[in-house]
C-alpha atoms as a PDB file:
ATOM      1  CA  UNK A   1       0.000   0.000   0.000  1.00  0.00           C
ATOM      2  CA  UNK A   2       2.933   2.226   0.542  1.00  0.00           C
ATOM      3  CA  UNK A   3       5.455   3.560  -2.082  1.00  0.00           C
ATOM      4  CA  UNK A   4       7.981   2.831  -0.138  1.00  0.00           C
ATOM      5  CA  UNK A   5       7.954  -1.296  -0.827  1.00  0.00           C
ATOM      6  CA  UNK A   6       9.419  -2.501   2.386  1.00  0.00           C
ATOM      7  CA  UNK A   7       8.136  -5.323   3.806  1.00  0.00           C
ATOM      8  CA  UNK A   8       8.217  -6.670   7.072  1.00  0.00           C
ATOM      9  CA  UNK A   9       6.594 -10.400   6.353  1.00  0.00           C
ATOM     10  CA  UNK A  10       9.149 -11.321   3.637  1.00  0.00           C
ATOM     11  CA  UNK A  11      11.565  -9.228   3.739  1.00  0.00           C
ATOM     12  CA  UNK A  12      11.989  -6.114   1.574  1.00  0.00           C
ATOM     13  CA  UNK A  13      13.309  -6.633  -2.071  1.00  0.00           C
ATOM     14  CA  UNK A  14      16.818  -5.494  -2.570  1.00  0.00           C
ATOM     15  CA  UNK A  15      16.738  -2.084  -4.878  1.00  0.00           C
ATOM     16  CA  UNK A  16      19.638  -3.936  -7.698  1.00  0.00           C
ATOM     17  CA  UNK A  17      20.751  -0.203  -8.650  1.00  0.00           C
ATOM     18  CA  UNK A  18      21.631   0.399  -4.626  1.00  0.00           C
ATOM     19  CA  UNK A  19      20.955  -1.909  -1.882  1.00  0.00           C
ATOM     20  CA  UNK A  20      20.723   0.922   0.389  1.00  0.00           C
ATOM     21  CA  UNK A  21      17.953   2.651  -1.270  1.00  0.00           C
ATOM     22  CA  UNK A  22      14.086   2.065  -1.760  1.00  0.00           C
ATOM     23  CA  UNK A  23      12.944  -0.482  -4.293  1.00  0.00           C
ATOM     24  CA  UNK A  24       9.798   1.685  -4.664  1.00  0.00           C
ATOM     25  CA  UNK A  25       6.155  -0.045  -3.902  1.00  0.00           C
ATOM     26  CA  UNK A  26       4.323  -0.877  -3.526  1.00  0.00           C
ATOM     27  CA  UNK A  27       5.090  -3.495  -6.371  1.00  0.00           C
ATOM     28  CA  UNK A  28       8.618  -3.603  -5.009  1.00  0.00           C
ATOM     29  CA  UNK A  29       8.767  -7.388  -5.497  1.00  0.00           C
ATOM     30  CA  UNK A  30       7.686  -7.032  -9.663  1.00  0.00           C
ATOM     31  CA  UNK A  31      10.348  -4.073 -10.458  1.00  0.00           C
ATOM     32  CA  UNK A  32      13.037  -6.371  -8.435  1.00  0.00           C
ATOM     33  CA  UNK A  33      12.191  -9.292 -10.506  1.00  0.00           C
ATOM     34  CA  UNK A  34      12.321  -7.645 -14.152  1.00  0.00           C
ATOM     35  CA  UNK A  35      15.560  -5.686 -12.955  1.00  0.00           C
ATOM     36  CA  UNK A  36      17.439  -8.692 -11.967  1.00  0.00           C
ATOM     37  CA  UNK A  37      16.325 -10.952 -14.711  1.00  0.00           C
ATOM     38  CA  UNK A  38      14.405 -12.974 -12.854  1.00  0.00           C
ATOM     39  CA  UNK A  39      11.241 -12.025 -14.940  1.00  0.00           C
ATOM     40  CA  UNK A  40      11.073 -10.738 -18.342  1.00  0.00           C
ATOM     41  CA  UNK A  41       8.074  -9.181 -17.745  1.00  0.00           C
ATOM     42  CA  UNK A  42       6.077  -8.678 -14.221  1.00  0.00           C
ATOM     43  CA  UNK A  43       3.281  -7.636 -13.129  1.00  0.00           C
ATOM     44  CA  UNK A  44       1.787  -5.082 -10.708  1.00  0.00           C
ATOM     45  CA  UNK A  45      -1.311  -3.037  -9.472  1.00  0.00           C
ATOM     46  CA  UNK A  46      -0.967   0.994  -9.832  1.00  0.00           C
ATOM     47  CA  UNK A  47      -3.695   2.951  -7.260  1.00  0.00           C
ATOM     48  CA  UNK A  48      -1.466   6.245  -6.870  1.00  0.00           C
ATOM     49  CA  UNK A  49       2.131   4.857  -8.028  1.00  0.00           C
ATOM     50  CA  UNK A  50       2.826   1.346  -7.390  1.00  0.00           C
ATOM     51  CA  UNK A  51       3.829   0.376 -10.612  1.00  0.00           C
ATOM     52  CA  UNK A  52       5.459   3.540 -11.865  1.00  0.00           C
ATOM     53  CA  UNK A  53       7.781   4.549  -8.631  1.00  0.00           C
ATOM     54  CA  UNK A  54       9.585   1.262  -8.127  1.00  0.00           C
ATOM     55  CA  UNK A  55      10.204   1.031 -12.055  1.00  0.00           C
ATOM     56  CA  UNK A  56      11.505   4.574 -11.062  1.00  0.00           C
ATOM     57  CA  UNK A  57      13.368   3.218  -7.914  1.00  0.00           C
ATOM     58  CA  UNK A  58      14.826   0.050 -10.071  1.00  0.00           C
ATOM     59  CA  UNK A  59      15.547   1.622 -13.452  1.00  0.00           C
ATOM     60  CA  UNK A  60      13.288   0.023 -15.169  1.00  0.00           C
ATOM     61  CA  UNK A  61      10.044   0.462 -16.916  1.00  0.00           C
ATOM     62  CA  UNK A  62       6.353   0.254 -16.202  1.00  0.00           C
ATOM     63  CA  UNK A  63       2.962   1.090 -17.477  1.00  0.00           C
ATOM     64  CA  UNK A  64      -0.078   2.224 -15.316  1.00  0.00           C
ATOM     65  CA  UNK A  65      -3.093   1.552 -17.387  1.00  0.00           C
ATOM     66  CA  UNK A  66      -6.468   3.328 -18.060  1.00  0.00           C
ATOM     67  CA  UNK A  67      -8.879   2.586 -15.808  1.00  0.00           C
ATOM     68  CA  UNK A  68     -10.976  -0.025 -16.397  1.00  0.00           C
ATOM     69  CA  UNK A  69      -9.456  -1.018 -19.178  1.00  0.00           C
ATOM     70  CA  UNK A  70      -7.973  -4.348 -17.543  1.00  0.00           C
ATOM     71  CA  UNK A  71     -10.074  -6.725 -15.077  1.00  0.00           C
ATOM     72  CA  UNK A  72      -9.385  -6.269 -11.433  1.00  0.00           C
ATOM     73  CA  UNK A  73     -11.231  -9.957 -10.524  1.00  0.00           C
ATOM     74  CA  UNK A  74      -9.013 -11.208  -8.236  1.00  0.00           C
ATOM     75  CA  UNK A  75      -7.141  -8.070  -7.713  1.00  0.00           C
ATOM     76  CA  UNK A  76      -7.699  -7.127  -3.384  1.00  0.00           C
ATOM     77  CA  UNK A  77      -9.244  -3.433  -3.705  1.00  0.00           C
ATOM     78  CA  UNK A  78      -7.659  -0.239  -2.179  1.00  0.00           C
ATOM     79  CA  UNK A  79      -9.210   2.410  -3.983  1.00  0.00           C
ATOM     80  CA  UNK A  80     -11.753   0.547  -6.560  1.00  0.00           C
ATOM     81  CA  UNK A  81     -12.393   3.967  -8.583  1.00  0.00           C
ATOM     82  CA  UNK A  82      -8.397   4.409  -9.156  1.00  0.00           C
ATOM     83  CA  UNK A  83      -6.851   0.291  -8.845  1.00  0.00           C
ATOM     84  CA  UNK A  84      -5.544  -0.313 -11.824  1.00  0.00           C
ATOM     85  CA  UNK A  85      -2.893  -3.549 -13.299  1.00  0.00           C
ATOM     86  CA  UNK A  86      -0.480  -3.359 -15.397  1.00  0.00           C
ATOM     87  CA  UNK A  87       3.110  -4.290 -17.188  1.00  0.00           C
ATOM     88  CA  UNK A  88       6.594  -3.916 -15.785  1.00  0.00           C
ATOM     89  CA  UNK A  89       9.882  -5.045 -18.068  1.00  0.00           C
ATOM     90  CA  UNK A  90      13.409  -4.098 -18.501  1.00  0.00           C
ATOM     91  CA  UNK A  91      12.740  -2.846 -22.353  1.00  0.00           C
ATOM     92  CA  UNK A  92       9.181  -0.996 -23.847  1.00  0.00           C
ATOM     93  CA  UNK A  93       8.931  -4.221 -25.936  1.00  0.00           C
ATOM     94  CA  UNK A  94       8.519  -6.031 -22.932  1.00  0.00           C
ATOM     95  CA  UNK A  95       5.475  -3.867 -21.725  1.00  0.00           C
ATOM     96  CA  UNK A  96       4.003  -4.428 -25.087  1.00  0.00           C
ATOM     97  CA  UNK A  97       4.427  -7.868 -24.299  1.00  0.00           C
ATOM     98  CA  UNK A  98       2.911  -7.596 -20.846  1.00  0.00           C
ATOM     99  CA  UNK A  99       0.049  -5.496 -22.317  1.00  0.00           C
ATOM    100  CA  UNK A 100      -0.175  -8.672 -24.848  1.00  0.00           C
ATOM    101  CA  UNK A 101      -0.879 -10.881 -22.102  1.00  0.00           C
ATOM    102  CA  UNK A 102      -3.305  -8.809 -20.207  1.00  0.00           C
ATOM    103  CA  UNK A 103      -5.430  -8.000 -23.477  1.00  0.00           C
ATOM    104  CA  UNK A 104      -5.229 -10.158 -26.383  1.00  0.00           C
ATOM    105  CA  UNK A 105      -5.467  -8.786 -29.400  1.00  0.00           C
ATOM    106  CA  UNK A 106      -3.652  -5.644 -28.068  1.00  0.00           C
ATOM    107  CA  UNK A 107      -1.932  -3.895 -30.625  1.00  0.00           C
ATOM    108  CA  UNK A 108       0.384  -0.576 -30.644  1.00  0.00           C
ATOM    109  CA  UNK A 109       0.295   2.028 -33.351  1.00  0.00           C
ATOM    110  CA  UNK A 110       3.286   1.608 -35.590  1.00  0.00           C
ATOM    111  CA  UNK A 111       4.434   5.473 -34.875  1.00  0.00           C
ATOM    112  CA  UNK A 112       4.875   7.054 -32.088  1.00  0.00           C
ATOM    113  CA  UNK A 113       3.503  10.694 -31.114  1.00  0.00           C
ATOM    114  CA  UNK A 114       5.102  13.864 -32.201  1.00  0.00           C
ATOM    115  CA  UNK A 115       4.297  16.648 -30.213  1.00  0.00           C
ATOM    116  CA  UNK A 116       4.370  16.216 -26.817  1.00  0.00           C
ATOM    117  CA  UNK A 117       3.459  18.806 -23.597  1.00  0.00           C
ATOM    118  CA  UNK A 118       6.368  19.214 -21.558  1.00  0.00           C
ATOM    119  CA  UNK A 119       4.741  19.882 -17.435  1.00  0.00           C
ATOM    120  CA  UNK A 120       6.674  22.306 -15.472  1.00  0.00           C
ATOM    121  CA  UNK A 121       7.734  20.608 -11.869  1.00  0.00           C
ATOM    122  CA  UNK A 122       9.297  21.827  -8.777  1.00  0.00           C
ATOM    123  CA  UNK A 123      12.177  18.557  -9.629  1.00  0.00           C
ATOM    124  CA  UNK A 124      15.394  17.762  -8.632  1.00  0.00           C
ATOM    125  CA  UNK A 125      17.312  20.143 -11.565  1.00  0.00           C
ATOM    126  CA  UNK A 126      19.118  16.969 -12.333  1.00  0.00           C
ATOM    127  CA  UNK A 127      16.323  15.235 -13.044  1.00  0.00           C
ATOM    128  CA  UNK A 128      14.125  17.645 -14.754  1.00  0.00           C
ATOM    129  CA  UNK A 129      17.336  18.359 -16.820  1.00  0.00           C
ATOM    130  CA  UNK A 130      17.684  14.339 -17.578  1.00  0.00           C
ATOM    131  CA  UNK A 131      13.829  14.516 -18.539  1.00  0.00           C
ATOM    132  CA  UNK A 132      14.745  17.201 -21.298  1.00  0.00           C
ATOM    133  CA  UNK A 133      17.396  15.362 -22.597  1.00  0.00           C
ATOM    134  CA  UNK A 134      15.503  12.298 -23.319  1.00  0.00           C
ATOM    135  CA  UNK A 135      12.662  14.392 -25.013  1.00  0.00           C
ATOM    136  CA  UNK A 136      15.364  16.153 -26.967  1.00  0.00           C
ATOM    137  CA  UNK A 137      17.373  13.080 -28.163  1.00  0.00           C
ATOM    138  CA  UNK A 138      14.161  11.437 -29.566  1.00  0.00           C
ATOM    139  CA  UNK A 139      13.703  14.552 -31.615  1.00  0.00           C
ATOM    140  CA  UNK A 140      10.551  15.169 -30.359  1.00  0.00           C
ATOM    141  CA  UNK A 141       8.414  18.071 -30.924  1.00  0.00           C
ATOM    142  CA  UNK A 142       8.214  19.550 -26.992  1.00  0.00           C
ATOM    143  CA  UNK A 143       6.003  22.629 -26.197  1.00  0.00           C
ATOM    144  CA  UNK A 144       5.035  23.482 -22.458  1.00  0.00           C
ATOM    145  CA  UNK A 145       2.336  22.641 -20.501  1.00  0.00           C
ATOM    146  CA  UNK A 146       1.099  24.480 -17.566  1.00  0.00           C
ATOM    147  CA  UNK A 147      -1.238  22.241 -15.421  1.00  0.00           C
ATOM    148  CA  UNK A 148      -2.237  22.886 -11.942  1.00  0.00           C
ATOM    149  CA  UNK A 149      -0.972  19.255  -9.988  1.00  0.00           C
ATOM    150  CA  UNK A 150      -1.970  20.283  -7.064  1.00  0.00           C
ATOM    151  CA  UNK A 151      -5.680  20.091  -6.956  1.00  0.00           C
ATOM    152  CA  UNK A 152      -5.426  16.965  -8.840  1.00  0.00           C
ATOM    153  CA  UNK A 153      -3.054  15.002  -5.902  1.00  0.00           C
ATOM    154  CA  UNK A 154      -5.429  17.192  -3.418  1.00  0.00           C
ATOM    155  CA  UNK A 155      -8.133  15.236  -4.856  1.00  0.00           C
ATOM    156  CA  UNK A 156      -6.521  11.948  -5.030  1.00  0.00           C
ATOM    157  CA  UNK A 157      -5.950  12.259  -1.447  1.00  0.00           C
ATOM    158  CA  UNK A 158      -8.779  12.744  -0.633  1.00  0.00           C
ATOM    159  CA  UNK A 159     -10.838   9.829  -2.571  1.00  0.00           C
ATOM    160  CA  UNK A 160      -8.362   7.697  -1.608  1.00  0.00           C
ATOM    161  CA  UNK A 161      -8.410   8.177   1.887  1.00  0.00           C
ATOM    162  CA  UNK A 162     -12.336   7.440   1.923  1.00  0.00           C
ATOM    163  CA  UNK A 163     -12.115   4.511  -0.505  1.00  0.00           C
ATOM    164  CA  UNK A 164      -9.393   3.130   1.467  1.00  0.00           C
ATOM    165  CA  UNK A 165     -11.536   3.340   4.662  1.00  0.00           C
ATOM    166  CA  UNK A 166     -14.289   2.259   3.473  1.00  0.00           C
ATOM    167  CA  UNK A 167     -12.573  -0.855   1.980  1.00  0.00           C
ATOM    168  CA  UNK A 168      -9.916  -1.731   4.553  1.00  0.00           C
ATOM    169  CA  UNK A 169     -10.454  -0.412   8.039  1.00  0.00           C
ATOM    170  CA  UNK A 170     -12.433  -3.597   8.873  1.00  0.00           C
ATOM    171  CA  UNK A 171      -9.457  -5.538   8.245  1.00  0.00           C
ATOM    172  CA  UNK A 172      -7.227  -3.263  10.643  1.00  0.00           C
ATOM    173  CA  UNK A 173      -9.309  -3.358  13.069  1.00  0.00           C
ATOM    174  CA  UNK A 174     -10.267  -6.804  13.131  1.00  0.00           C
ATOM    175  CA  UNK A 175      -6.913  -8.549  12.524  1.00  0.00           C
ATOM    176  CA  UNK A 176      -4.527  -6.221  14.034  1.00  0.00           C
ATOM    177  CA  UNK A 177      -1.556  -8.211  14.476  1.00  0.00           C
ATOM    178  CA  UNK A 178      -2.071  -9.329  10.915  1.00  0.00           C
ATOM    179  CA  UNK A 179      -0.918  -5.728   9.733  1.00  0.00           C
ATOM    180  CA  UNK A 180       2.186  -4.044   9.530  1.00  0.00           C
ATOM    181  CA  UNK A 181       2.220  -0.945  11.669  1.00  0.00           C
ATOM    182  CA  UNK A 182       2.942   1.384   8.614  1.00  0.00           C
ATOM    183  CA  UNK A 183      -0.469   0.162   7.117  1.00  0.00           C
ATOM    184  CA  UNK A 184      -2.090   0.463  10.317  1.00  0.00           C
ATOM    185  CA  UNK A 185      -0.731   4.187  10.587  1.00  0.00           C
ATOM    186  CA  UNK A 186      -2.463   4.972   6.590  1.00  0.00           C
ATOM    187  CA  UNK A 187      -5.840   3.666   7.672  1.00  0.00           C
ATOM    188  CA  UNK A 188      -6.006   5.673  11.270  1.00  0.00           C
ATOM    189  CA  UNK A 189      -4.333   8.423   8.645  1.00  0.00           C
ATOM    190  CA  UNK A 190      -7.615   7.544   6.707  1.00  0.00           C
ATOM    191  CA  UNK A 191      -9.567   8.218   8.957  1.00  0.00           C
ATOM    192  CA  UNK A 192      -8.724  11.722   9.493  1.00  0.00           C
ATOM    193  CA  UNK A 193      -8.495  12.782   5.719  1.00  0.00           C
ATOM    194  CA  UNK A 194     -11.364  11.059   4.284  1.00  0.00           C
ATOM    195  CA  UNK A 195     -13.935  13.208   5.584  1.00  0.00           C
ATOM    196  CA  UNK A 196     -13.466  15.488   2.423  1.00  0.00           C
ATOM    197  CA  UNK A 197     -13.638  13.207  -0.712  1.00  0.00           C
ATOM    198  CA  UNK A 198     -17.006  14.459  -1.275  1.00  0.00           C
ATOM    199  CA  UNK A 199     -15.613  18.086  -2.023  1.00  0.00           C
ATOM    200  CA  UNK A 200     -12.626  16.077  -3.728  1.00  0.00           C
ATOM    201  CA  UNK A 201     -14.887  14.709  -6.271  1.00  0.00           C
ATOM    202  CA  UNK A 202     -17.073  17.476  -7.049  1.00  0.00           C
ATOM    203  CA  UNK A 203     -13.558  19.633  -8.052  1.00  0.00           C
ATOM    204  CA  UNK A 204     -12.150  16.356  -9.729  1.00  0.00           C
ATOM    205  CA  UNK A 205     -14.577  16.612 -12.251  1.00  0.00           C
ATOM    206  CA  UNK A 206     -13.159  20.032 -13.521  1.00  0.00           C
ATOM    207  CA  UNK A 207     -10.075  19.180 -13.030  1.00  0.00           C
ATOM    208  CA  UNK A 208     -10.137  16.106 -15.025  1.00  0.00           C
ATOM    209  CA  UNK A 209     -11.560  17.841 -18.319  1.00  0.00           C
ATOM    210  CA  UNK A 210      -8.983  19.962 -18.007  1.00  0.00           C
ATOM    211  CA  UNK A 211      -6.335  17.569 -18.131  1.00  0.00           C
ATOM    212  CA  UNK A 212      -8.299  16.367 -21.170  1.00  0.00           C
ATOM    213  CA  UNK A 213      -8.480  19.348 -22.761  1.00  0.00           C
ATOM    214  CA  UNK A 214      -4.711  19.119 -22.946  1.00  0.00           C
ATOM    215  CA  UNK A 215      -4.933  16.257 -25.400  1.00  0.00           C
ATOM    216  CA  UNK A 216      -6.595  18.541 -28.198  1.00  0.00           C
ATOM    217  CA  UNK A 217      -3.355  20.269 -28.251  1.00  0.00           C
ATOM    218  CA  UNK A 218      -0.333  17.683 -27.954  1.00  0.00           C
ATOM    219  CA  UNK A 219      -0.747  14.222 -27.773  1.00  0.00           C
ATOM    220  CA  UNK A 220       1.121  12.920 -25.304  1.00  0.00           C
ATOM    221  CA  UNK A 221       2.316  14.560 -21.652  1.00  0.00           C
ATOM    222  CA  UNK A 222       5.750  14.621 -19.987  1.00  0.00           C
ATOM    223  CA  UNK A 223       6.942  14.990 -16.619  1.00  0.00           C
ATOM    224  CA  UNK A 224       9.333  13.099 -14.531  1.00  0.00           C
ATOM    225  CA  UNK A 225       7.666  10.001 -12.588  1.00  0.00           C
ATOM    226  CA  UNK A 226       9.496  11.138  -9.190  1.00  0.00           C
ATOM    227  CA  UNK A 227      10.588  14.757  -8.561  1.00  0.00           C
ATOM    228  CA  UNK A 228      13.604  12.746  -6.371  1.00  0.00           C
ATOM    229  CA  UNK A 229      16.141  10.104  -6.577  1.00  0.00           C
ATOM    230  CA  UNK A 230      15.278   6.880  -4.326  1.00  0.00           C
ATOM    231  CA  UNK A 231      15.996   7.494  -0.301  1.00  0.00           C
ATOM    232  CA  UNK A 232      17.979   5.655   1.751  1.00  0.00           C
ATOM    233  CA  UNK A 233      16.400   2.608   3.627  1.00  0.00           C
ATOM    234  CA  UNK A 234      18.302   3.914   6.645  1.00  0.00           C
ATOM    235  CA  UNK A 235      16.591   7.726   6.370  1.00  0.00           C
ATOM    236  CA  UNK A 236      12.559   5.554   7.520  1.00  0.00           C
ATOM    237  CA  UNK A 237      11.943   6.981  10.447  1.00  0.00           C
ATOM    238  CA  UNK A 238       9.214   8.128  12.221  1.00  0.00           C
ATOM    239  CA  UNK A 239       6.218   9.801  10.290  1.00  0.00           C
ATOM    240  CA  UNK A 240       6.576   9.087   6.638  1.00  0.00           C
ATOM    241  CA  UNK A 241       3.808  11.100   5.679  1.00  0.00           C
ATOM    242  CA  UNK A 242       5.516  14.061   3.899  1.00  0.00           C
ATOM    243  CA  UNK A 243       7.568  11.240   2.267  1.00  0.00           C
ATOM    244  CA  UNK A 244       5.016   9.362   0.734  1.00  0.00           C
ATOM    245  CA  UNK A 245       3.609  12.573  -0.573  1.00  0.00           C
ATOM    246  CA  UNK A 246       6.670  13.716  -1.767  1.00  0.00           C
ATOM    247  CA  UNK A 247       7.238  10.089  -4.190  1.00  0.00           C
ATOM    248  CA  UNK A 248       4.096  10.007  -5.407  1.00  0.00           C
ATOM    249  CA  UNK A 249       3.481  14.138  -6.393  1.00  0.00           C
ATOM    250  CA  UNK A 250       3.535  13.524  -9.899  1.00  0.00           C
ATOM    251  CA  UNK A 251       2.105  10.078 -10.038  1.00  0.00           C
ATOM    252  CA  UNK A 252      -0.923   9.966  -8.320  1.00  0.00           C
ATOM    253  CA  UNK A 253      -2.842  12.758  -9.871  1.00  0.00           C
ATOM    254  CA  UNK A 254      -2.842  10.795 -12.710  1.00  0.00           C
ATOM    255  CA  UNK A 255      -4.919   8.171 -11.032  1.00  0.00           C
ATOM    256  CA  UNK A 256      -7.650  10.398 -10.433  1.00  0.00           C
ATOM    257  CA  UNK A 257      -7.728  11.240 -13.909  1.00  0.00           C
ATOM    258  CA  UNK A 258      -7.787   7.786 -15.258  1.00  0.00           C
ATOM    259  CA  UNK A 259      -5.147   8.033 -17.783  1.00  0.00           C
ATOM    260  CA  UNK A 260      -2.797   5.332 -18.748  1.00  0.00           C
ATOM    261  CA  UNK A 261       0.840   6.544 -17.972  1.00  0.00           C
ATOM    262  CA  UNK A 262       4.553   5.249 -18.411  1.00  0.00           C
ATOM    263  CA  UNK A 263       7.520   5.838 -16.648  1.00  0.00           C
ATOM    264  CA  UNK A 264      11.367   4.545 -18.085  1.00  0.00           C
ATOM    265  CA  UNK A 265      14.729   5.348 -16.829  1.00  0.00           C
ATOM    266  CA  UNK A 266      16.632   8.218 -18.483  1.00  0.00           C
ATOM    267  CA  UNK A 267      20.231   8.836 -17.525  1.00  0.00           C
ATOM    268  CA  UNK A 268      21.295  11.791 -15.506  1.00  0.00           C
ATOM    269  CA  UNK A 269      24.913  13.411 -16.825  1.00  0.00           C
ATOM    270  CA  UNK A 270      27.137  12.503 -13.899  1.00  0.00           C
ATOM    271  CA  UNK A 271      25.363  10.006 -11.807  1.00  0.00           C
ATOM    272  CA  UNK A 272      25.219   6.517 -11.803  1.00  0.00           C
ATOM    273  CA  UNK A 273      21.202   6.446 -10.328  1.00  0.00           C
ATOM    274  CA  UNK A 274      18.775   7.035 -13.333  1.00  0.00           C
ATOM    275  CA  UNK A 275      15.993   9.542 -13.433  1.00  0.00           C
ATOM    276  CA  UNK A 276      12.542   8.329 -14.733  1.00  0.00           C
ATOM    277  CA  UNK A 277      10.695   9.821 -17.329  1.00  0.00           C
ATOM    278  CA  UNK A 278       6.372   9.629 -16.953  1.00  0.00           C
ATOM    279  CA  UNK A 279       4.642   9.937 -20.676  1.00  0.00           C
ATOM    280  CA  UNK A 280       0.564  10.534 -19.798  1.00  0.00           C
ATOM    281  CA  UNK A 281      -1.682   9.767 -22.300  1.00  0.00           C
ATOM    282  CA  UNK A 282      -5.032  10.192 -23.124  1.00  0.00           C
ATOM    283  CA  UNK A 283      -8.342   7.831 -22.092  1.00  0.00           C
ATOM    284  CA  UNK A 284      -6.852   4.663 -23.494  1.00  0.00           C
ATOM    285  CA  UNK A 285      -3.771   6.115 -24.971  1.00  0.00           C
ATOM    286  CA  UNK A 286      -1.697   2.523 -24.837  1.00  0.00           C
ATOM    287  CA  UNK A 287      -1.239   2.228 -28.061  1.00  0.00           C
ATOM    288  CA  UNK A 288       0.262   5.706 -28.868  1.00  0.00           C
ATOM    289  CA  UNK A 289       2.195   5.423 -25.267  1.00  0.00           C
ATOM    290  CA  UNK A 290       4.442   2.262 -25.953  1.00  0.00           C
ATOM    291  CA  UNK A 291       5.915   3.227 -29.268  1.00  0.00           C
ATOM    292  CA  UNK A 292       6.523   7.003 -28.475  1.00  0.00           C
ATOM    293  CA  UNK A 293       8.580   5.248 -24.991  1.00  0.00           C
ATOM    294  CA  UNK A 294      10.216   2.945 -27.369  1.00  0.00           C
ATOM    295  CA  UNK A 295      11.518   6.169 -29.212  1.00  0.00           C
ATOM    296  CA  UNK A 296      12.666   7.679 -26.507  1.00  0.00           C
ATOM    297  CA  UNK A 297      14.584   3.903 -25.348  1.00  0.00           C
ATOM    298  CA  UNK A 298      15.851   3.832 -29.202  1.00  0.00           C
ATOM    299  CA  UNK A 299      16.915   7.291 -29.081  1.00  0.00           C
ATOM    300  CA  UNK A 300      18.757   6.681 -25.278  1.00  0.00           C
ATOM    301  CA  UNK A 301      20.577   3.527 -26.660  1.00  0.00           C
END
């Protein structure tokens, strides 16, 4: 449930790039697998991030589909109007793969987009720098994009908190010593916060047609998945809150929208740790999404 994908019943997945750092969650165990070759392609669910931050975390790549484009039977809900299941791989052909296999019959368009809406972010320089470069080298045609984020996370938050009440606080409180503490902590957090998803919902609806709007103009959006490099394992302490907020600022907004989204490493001059690039697209904007990423990967090679 947490971005953070430790894990105190199995152990947490070693992060390959840096065993002292976060894998990223909470599909921790999927980016570890793909990065490590243990997996060509893995699997994970995506309700504000957990697909997109560890490929982030592990340098590789992942792709958060549209809503309701996949099944969820079987899936355990956490916030049913934002779960979502999708691919994670070492290359873009191995998402397509993964798509493949969780839609047959699934097939990308042969080119990829040209004009894409560069957001504005309050990033790391280096890795809103790295995010340029990657745009750049794939020859892309980048204009900017001004978007207000922050009413779309505030009303993520906000839904989430009440969906994730509504769904899981029985469980808490029934099975206590079944749950970590840091879970336990998000649901009493829950609590607190969910009291104004109604609000949250009547603003998302704005919100979201805005972000829509966008897509008459470019065709594809670009941001970096995390505004941050991957924290130390050793730097978990005490309230995580701000934290979790801070990894998932640019992922979960996109949640509330619905859109499918990517994120792949992109090198940053200097540094051995990757940044991650995040292409949005629009309401079931796979197809256009792989083959502009495997541009970008073709361009980067």
């Amino acid at each position: 449930m947490l971005p953070l994908g430790t894990n105190r019943w199995f152990g947490t997945p070693v992060n390959p790039l840096d065993p002292a750092l976060i894998p990223g969650g909470s599909s921790s165990g999927s980016a570890v697998a793909v990065a490590v070759d243990e997996a060509e392609i893995a699997f994970g669910s995506d309700t504000g991030g957990s697909i997109r931050v560890p490929a982030a975390c592990c340098g590789v790549s992942g792709l958060k589909t549209t809503y309701g484009r996949i099944s969820l039977e079987g899936v355990w809900p956490l916030a049913p109007t934002m779960d979502t299941v999708g691919p994670m791989a070492k290359t873009i052909a191995g998402l397509r793969s993964g798509m493949e296999l969780l839609e047959p019959g699934f097939v990308s368009r042969d080119t990829p987009a040209l004009r894409v809406g560069r957001i504005r972010t309050s990033s790391l320089p280096e890795v809103d720098t790295a995010v340029d470069a990657a745009l750049n080298r794939a020859e892309l045609d980048v204009v900017p994009i001004d978007l207000d984020l922050d009413t779309g996370t505030g009303c993520f938050t906000a839904v989430y908190f009440a969906e994730l009440w509504a769904v899981d606080h029985v469980l808490v409180e029934t099975s206590p010593e079944e749950i970590g503490d840091d879970v336990a902590q998000l649901v009493r957090l829950a609590d607190v916060l969910r009291s104004g998803a109604q609000d949250a919902r009547h603003h998302l609806v704005a919100w979201r047609q805005r972000l829509i709007d966008l897509f008459s103009r470019v065709e594809l959006l670009a941001l970096p998945t995390l505004p941050i490099f991957p924290p130390r394992l050793d730097e978990l302490e005490g309230d995580l809150t701000d934290l979790v907020v801070e990894i998932t600022r640019y992922t979960s907004l996109f949640n509330a929208a619905g859109v499918p989204c990517t994120a792949q490493p992109v090198p940053v001059t200097g540094l051995a740790l990757p940044a991650s690039l995040q292409l949005v697209g629009p309401l079931g904007g796979e197809e256009i999404l792989l083959p502009t990423a495997q541009r970008i990967e073709s361009a980067l090679a």
